[in-house]
Structure formats: C-alpha cells, structure tokens
Protein backbone atom coordinates (compact mmCIF):
# COMPACT_ATOMS: atom_id res chain seq x y z
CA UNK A 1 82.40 117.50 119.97
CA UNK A 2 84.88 119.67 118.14
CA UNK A 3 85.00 123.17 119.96
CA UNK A 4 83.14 125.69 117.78
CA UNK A 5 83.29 129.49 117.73
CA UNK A 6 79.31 130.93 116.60
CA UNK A 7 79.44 134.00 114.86
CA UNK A 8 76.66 136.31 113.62
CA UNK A 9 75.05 135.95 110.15
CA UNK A 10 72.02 136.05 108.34
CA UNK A 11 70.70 132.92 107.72
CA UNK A 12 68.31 131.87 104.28
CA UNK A 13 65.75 129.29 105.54
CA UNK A 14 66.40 126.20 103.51
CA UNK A 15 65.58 122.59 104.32
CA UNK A 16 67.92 120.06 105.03
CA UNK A 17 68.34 116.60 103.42
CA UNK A 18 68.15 113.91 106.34
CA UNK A 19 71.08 113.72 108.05
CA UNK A 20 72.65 109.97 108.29
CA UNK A 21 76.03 109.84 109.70
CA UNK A 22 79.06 108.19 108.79
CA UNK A 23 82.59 107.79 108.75
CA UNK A 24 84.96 109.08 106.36
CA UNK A 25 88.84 107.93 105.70
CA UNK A 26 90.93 111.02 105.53
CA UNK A 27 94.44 110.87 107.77
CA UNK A 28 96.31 108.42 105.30
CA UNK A 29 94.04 109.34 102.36
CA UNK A 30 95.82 112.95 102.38
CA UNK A 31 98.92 111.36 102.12
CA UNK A 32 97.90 108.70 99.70
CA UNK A 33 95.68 110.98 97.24
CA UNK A 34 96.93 113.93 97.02
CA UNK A 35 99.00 114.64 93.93
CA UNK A 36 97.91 110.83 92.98
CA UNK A 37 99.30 109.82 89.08
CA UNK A 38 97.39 106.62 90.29
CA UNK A 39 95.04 105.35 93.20
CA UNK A 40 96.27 101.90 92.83
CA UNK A 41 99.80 102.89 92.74
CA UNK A 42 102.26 105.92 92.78
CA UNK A 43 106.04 106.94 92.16
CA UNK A 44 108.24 105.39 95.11
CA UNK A 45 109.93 108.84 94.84
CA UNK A 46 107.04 111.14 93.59
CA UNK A 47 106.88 114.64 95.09
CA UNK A 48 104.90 118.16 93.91
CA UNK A 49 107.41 120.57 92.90
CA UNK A 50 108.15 122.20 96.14
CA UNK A 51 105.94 120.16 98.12
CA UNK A 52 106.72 117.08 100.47
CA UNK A 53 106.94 113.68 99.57
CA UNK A 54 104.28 111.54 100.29
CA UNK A 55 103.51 108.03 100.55
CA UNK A 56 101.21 107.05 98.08
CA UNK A 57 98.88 108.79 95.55
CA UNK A 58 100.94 111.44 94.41
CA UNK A 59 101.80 113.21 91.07
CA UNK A 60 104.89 112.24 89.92
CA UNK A 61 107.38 115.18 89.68
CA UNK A 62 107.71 116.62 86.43
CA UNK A 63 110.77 114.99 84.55
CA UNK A 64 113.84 117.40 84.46
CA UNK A 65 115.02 117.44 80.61
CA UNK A 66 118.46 115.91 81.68
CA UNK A 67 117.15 112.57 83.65
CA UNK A 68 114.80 109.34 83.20
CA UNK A 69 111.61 110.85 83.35
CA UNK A 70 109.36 108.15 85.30
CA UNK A 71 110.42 106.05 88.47
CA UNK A 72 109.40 102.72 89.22
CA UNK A 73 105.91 102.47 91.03
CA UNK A 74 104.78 101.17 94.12
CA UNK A 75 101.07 99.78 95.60
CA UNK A 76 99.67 102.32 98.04
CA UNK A 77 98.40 101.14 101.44
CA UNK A 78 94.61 101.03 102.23
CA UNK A 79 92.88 104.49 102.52
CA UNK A 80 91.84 104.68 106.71
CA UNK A 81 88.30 106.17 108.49
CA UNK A 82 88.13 109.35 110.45
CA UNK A 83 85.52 111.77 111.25
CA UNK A 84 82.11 111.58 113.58
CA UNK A 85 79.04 113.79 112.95
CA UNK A 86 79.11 117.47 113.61
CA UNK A 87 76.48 119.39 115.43
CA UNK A 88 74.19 121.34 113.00
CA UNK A 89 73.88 124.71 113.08
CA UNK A 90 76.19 127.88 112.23
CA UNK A 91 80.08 128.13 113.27
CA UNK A 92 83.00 126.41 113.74
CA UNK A 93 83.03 122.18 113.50
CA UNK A 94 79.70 122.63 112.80
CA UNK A 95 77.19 121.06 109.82
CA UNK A 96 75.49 124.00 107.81
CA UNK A 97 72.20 123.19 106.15
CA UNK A 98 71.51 127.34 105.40
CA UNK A 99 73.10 130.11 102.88
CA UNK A 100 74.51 132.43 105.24
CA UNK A 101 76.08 135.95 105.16
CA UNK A 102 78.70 136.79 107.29
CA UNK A 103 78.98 140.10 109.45
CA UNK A 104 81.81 139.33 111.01
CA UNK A 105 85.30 137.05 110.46
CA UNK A 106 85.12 134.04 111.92
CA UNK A 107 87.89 132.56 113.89
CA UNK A 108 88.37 128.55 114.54
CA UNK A 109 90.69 126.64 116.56
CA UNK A 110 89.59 123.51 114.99
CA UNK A 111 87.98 122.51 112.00
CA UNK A 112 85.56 125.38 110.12
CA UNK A 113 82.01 125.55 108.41
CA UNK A 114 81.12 121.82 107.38
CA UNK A 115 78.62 121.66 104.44
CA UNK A 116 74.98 119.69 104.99
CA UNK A 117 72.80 120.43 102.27
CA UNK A 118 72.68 121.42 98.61
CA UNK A 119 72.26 124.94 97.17
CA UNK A 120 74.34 126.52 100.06
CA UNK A 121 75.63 130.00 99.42
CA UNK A 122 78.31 131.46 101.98
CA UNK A 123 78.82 134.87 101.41
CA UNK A 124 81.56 135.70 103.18
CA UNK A 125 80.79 139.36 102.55
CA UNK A 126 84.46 140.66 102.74
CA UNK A 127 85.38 138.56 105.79
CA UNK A 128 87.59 136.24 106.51
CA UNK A 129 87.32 132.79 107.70
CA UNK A 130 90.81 131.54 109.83
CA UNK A 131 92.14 128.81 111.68
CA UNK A 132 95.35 126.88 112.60
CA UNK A 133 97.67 125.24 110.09
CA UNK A 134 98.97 122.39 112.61
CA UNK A 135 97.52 119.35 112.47
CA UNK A 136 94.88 117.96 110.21
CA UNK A 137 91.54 120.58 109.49
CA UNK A 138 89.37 121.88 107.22
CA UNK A 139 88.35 125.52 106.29
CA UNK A 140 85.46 124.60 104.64
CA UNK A 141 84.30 121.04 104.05
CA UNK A 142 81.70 118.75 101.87
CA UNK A 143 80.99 115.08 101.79
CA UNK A 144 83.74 114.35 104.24
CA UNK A 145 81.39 113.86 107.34
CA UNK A 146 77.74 112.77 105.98
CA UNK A 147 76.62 110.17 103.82
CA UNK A 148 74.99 112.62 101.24
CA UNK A 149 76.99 113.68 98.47
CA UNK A 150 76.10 117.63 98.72
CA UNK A 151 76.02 119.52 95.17
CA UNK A 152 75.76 123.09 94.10
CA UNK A 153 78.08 124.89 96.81
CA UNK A 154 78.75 128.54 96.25
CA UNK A 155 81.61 130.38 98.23
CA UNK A 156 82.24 134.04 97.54
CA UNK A 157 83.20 137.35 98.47
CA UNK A 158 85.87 136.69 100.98
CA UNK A 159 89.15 135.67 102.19
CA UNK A 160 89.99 131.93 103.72
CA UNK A 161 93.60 131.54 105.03
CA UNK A 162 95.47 129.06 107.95
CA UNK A 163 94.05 125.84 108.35
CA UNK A 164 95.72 122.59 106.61
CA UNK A 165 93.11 123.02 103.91
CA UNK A 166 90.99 125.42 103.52
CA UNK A 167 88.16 124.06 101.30
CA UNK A 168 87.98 119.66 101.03
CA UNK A 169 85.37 118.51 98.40
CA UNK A 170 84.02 115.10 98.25
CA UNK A 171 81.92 113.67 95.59
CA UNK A 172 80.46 117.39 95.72
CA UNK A 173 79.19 118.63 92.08
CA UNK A 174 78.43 122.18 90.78
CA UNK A 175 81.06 123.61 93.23
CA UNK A 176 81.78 127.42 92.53
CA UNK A 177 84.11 129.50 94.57
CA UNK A 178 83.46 133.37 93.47
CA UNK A 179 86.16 136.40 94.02
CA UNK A 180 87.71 134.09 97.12
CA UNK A 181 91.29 134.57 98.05
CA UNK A 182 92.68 131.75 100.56
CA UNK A 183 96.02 131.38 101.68
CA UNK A 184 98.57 130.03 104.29
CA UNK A 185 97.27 126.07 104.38
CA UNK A 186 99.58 123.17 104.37
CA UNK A 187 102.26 121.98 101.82
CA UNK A 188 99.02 119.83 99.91
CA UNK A 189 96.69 121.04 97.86
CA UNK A 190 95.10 124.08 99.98
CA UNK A 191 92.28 123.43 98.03
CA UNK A 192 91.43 119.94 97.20
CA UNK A 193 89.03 118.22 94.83
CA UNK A 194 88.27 114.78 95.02
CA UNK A 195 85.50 113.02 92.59
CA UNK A 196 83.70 116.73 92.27
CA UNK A 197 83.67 119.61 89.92
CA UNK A 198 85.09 122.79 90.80
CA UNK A 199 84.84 126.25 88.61
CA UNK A 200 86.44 129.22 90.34
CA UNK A 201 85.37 132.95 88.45
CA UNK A 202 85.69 136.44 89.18
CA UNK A 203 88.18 139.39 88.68
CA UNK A 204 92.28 138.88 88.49
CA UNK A 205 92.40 141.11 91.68
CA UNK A 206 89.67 139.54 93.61
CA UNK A 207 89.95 135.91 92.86
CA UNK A 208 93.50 135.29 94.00
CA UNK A 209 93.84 131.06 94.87
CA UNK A 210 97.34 129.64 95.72
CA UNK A 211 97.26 125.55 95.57
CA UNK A 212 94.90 123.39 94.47
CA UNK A 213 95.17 119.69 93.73
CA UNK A 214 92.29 117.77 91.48
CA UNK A 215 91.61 114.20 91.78
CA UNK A 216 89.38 112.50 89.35
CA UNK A 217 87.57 116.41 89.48
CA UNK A 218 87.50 118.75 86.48
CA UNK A 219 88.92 122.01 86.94
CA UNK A 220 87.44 125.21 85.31
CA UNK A 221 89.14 128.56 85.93
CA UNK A 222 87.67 132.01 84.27
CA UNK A 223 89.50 135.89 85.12
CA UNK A 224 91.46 134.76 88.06
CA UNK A 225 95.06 134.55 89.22
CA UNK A 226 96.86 131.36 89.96
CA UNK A 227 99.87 131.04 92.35
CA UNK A 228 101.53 128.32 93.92
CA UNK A 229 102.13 124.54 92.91
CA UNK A 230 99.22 123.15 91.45
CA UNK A 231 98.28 119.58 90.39
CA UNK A 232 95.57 117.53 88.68
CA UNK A 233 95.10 113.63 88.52
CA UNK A 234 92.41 112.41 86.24
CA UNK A 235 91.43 115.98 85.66
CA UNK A 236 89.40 115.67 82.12
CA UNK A 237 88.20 118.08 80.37
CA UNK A 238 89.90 121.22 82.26
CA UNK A 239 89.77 124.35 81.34
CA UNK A 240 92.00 127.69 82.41
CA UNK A 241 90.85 130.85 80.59
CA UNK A 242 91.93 134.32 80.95
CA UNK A 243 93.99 134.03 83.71
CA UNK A 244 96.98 135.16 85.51
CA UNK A 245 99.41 132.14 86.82
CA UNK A 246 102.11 133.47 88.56
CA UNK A 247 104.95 132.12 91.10
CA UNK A 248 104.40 128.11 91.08
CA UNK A 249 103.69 125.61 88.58
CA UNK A 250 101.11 123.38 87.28
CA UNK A 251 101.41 119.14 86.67
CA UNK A 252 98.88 117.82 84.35
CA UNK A 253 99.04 113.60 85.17
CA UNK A 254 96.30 111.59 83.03
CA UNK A 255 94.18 114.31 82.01
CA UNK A 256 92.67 114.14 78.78
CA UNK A 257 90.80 117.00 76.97
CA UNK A 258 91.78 119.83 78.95
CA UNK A 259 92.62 123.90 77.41
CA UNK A 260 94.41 126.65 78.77
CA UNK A 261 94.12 129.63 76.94
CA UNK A 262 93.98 133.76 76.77
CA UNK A 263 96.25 133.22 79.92
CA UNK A 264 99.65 135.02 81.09
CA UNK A 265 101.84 132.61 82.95
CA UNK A 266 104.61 134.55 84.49
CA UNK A 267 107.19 132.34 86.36
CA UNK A 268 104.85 129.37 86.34
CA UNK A 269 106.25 126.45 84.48
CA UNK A 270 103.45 123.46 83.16
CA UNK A 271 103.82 119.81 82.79
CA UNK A 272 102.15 117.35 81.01
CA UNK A 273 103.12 113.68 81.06
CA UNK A 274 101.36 110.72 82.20
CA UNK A 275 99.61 109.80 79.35
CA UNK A 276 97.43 112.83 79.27
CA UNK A 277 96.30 112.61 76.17
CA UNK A 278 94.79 115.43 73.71
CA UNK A 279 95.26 118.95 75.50
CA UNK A 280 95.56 122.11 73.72
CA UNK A 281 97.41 125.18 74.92
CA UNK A 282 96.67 128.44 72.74
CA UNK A 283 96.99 132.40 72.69
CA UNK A 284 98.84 132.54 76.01
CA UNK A 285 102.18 133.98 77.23
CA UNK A 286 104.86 131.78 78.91
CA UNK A 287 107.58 134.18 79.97
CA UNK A 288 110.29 134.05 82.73
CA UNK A 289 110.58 130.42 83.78
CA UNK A 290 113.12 127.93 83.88
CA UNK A 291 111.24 125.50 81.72
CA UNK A 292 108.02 126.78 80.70
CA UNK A 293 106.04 123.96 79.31
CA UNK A 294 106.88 120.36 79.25
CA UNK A 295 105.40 118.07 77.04
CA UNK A 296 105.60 113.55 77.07
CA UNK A 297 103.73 110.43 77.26
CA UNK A 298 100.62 110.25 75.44
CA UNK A 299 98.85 108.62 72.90
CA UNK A 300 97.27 111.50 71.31
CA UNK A 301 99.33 114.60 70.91
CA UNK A 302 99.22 117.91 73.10
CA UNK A 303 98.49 120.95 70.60
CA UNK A 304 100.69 124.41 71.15
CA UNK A 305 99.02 126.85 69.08
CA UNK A 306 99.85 130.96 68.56
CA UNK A 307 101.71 131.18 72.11
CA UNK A 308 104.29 133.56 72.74
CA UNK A 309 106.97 132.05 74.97
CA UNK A 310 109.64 134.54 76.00
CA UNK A 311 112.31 135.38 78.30
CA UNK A 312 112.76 131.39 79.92
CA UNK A 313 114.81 129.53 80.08
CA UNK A 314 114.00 126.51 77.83
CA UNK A 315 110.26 127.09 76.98
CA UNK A 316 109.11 123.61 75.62
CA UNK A 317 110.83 120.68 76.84
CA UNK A 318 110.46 116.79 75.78
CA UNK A 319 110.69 113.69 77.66
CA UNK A 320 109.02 111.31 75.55
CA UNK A 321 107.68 114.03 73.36
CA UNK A 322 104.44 113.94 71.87
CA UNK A 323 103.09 117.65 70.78
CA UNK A 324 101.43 119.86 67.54
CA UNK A 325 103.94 122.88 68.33
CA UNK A 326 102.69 125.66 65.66
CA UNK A 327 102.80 128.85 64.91
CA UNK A 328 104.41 130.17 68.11
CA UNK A 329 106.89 132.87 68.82
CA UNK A 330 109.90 132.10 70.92
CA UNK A 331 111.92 135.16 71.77
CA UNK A 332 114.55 135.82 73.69
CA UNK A 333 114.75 132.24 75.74
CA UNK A 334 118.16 131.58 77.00
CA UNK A 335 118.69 128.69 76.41
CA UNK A 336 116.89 127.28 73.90
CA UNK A 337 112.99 127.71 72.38
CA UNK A 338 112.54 123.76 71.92
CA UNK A 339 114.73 121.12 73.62
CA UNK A 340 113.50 117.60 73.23
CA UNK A 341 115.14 114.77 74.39
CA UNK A 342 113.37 111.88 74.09
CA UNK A 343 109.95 111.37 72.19
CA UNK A 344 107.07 109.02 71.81
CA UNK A 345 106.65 107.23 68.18
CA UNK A 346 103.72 109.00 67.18
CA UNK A 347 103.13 111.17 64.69
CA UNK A 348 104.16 114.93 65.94
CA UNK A 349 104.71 118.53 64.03
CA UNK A 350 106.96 121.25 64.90
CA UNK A 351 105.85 123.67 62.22
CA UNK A 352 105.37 127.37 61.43
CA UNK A 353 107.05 128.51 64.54
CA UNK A 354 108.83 131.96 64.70
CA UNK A 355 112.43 131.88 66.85
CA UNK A 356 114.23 135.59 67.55
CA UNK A 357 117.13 136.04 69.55
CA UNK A 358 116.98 132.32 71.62
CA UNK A 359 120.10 131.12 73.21
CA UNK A 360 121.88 134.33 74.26
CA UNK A 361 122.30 133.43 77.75
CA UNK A 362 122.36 129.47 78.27
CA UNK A 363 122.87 127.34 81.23
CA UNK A 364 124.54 124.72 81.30
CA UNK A 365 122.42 121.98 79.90
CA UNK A 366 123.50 118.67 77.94
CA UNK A 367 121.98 116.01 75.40
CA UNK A 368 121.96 112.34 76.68
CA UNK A 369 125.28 112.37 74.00
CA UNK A 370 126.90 115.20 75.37
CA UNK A 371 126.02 117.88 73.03
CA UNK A 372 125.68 121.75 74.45
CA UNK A 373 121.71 122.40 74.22
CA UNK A 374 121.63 126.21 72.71
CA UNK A 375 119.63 128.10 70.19
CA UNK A 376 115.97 127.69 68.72
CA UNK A 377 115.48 123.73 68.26
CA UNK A 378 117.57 121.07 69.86
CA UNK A 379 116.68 117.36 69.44
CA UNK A 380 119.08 115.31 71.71
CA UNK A 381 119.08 111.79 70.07
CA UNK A 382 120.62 109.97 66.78
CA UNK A 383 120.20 106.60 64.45
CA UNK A 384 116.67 106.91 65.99
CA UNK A 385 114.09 108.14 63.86
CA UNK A 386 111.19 109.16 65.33
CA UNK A 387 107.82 110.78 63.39
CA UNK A 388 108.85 114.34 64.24
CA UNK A 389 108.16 116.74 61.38
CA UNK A 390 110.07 119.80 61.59
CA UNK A 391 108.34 122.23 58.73
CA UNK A 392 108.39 125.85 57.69
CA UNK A 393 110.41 127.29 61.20
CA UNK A 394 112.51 130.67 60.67
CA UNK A 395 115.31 131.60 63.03
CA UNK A 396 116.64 135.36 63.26
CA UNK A 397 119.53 135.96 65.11
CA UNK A 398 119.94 132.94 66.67
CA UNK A 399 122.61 131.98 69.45
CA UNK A 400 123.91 128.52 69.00
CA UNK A 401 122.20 126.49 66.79
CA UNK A 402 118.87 127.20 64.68
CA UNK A 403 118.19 123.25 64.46
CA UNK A 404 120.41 120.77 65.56
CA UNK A 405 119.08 117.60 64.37
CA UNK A 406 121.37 114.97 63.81
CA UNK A 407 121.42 112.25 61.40
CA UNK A 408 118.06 109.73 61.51
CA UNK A 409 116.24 111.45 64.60
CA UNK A 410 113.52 113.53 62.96
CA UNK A 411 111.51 114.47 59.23
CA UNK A 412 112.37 117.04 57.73
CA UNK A 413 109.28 119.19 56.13
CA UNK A 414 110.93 121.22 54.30
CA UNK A 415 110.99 125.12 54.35
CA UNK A 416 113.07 125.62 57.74
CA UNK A 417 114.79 129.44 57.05
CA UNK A 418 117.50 130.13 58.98
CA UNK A 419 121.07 129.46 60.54
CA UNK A 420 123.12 126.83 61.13
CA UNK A 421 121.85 123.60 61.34
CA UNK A 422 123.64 120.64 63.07
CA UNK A 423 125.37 119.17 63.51
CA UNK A 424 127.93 119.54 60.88
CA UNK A 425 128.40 117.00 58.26
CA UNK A 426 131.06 114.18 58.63
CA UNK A 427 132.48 111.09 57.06
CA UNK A 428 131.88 107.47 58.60
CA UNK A 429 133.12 104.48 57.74
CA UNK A 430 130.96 101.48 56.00
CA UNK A 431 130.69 98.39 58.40
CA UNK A 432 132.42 95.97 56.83
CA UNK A 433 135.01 97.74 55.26
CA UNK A 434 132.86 99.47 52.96
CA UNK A 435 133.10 103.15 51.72
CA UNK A 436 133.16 106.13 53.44
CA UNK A 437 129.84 107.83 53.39
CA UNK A 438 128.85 111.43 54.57
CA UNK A 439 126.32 111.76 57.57
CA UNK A 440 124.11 114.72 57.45
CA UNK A 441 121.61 116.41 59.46
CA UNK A 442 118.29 115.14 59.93
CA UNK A 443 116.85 118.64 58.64
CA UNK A 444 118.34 120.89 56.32
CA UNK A 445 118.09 125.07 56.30
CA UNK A 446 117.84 127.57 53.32
C-alpha cells in the first residue's frame, strides 16, 4: 500500500460503482504518449519546445522557418502495466468514491486523491494539494487504477503544485477543472488528457494552468490564462476562448476543427502542422514572440481572420503552407508580417491584410535561395507555382520589402497597394539560344 496522509473534509454521501481492479500501463506510456503526432509511430528526434525528448509518442517540434520541417519516423515500443488497487476512502494513494471539501491542504509523499466514481466534486476550497516531483506520481488521478472509466469529475477552487503530474485522465468524460491553479510538475504535460474531454473555466486571475498535453481528448478553455508549453495530438474540435496565453507555446499535431479566439497571446508562439486540417484563429492578439503562429501540412486550410499580430518577430510562418490569412493587421513585426517558405498545393488566400511599420528591426533570417527575409510578405521559393493568392494587401511604411514574390511562386489577385515589390525585374536568357526575356515578380504593386 502506497503511504497516505488523511486529512479532514466534508464528505457528500454518494454510492460507488463496484470496484474491479486492474492494471494499468503507465511508466513507458509517459514516455511513449505524451506529445504523441502518432501512437503507432513518432519523430526519431521529436521534442516539446523546451521539454525533453522522449522515446516514442511525441509531438514533433514545430518546424523552424529555415529547416526541413518533418523528420523521418520511427515505430514506438509496446505501452507496459503498472499500478495495483488503492484503498478507498479519503487522502493520499487513496480511491475516492465521495465529493469532498477540503479544510485543510493536503500534503503527499506519494501519489494523491485517486478518482472511483462518477459525479465527484473536490472542492479544494482555497487549499492546496502538494507532493514530490521525483519519480513517477499523480496529483489527482482517473481511470488509471480501476476498470471503470469514471465521467463527470469536477475540480475547483484551489491550488495543485509538485508532483510529476498533477491531474492524469483516462478515458474520463465531462472533466471540468474550475478556478484551479497547478504548478511545479515534471517537464510533460502537468496536466494530461488521454481519450477524455477536458474544459477548464473561470476568471484570468483564478484559473492560472501551466502545461497540458491532449491525446486523442478535446480541449475547451473559457476566461483563463495559459502558460507554459502546451501540446495536443488528435485534439478535434478544440476550443480556446477569451483567454490569456502567456510565456510558452502551443503545438497543434492532427487536430481538426479546433478555434481560438477573443484571446491575447503574449510571448506564446502556436503551431499547426501535422495535417491538422480546418482550424480557425480569429479576433485575437499575437504580440511579442519570435514566431507567433506557424501554419503547414493540411488538406483543408487553417483560417486567420481579424487578428492583430504585433511587435514579433515573424508573426505567420510557412512550412508547407496551407492558410485563409485575411483581414489582419501586422504592425510593427521585426522581421517580417508573413514569411512562407514552403507551401502545400492547395488552394490558399493571403488577402485584405493591413501591414504598418514591419521589418524595422530584423534578424538574421534567409530564404532556402539566400534572399534576406524583411518587410510585410516574403515568399522564399521560385519557377514553382503554387495556388497562393495574394489580393487586396496595403503596406505603409514598410522596411524591406512590401512583397517579395519572385517569378512563378504565387497568384497575384490584384489590388496589392504599396512598396516595393521583389524582386526586381531582370533579363534571362532563352534555352536554346533564344531571346532574352524579362522575369518579373510573381505579384505586382500600385
């Protein structure tokens, strides 16, 4: 038996489901799942920004806008068994089949509250809930010890922090974690989903979560703040509302149908690759990253709609580009508003957008043919052409170039106002010996 600290609470009467025991792989499976692009196979070199590498089942790193974007993959090993029955009742390593309220913080040397029922409530009441962030253990657990797949969780009012992480879901629906704060936790995802939904809700200053990771689990987020590297596998159907993401970052992998929108992200760079196919960012704020969203590989294209995106770096970047980018404002990025350097061939708009002042103070950053990435639009390949419409942009006091487009890589739409556009014409030869023609840009400004 795992040592156990009790604590004082009130306890609702509730009855428990039977209890049948079994056990459950997790030592391996953390390393295999987390961050998983895959569960049948994963990046040989995939990492979470920031986090450790693992061996099998994890996100692939977002692809940096000067390298290959995708490594080659690898079959992960077989997911292991772990974990006997706990004792029932209230308090550390132990199975709770009653809502509780706390009166006191609970401290654990081991594992924490274990889940073993539906329609639990823990109101943590202000208190906190601690324990050690060596080794392998759980905060607060469900469906990682019983047969029973437990549904309808609530968690609120309260602080979690240590422990390798501090809330594990299992095939556990109707999840809701309400005005918690956690943090501490391992280098995973301190809070991690797999095969459940999760919705975490309350107030910006209340509801303050730092790492979670979603596998094959939707993800719904309403008036909270966000910090820390975040990651979501399989993750349909997401949604991020009115929230503040701040400090970290966020990698979208195979995740169809999600939204984030009414949000401020503030140092917190997005990425969405991996065939994820349909998402729709609108009416947020993207301001002081490095590279603030990036956008490849999918079928259907990821929508940018009425964003601001200002003060960053590069705020949308391409690697194998696939996107709707319209009517956004991009002001005052240093490098560039749009940089895209490789794209998908399907259809894709970048239309209506407003640049001011982009490309003032660029790093040093280089197309795969060696040009200087500065100004409001940059597309970094040539003799190419790709189903990129460029339509109805305006440029004000641009640094560098407005749109460099060279010759064959993109449509041009028409209506693009503003100054200069690249690269500058020149004269090539015929092949054959034939005459001298003139190679324009793809896109030409009025």
């Amino acid at each position: 038996m795992r040592p156990h600290h009790e604590i004082r609470a009130k306890a609702s009467p509730r009855s428990a489901r039977p209890a049948g025991w079994r056990t459950r792989g997790f030592l391996a499976f953390l390393l295999v799942a987390l961050l998983g692009m895959t569960l049948g196979q994963v990046p040989a070199n995939a990492a979470t920004p920031g986090g450790d590498a693992t061996d099998g089942g994890t996100a692939v790193a977002p692809p940096d806008p000067r390298t290959e974007p995708l490594p080659p993959m690898v079959p992960l090993p077989p997911r292991p068994t772990r974990l006997a029955p706990p004792p029932v009742g209230f308090g550390c390593g132990m199975l709770l089949v009653t809502s509780v309220k706390l009166e006191e913080d609970l401290v654990c040397t081991g594992d924490g509250i274990i889940i073993g029922a539906n329609d639990i409530t823990i109101d943590l009441n202000g208190h906190t809930i601690s324990g050690p962030s060596e080794g392998i253990n759980f905060g607060i657990s469900s469906g990682l010890h019983t047969p029973e797949n437990w549904s309808n969780t609530v968690i609120r009012d309260g602080r979690i922090e240590g422990f390798k992480y501090q809330i594990y879901l299992e095939q556990a629906t109707g999840t809701r974690l309400v005005n918690l704060t956690n943090s501490g936790g391992g280098s995973y995802g301190s809070i991690y989903a797999f095969h459940s939904d999760l919705t975490i809700t309350g107030s910006r200053s209340r509801c303050q979560i730092e790492r979670t990771y979603m596998l094959d689990s939707p993800l719904t987020v309403d008036h909270c703040t966000l910090h820390g590297s975040h990651g979501m596998t399989r993750g349909n159907n997401f949604s991020i509302s009115s929230t503040k993401l701040i400090d970290g970052g966020l990698v979208v992998g195979q995740s169809d149908n999600g939204v984030i929108t009414k949000s401020v992200l503030d140092d917190f760079s997005v990425s969405v690759y991996a065939y994820s196919n349909g998402n729709r960012f609108h009416d947020n704020v993207f301001k002081n990253s490095d590279n603030a969203l990036g956008l490849g590989d999918a079928a259907r294209p990821t929508v940018v709609e009425n964003n601001t995106f200002k003060d960053n770096s590069i705020a949308i970047y391409g690697s194998w580009f696939t996107g709707i980018v319209k009517n956004n404002e991009f002001i005052h990025n240093r490098t560039a508003g749009i940089y895209i350097f490789k794209a998908h061939p399907v259809a894709s708009q970048i239309t209506g957008n407003t640049f001011v002042r982009n490309g003032a103070d660029p790093e040093s950053v280089t197309d795969p043919n060696g040009n200087t990435v500065r100004g409001d639009i940059h597309i970094g390949w040539q003799d190419d052409p790709q189903p990129i419409t460029l339509s109805g942009n305006s440029g004000k006091r641009t640094n560098g170039w407005f749109i460099w487009a060279p010759h064959d890589s993109v449509i041009d739409g028409g209506g693009n106002h503003g100054a200069p556009c690249g690269p500058a014409p020149y004269d090539r030869p015929t092949p054959g010996g034939g005459p001298t023609v003139t190679i324009n840009p793809a896109v030409t400004c009025s």
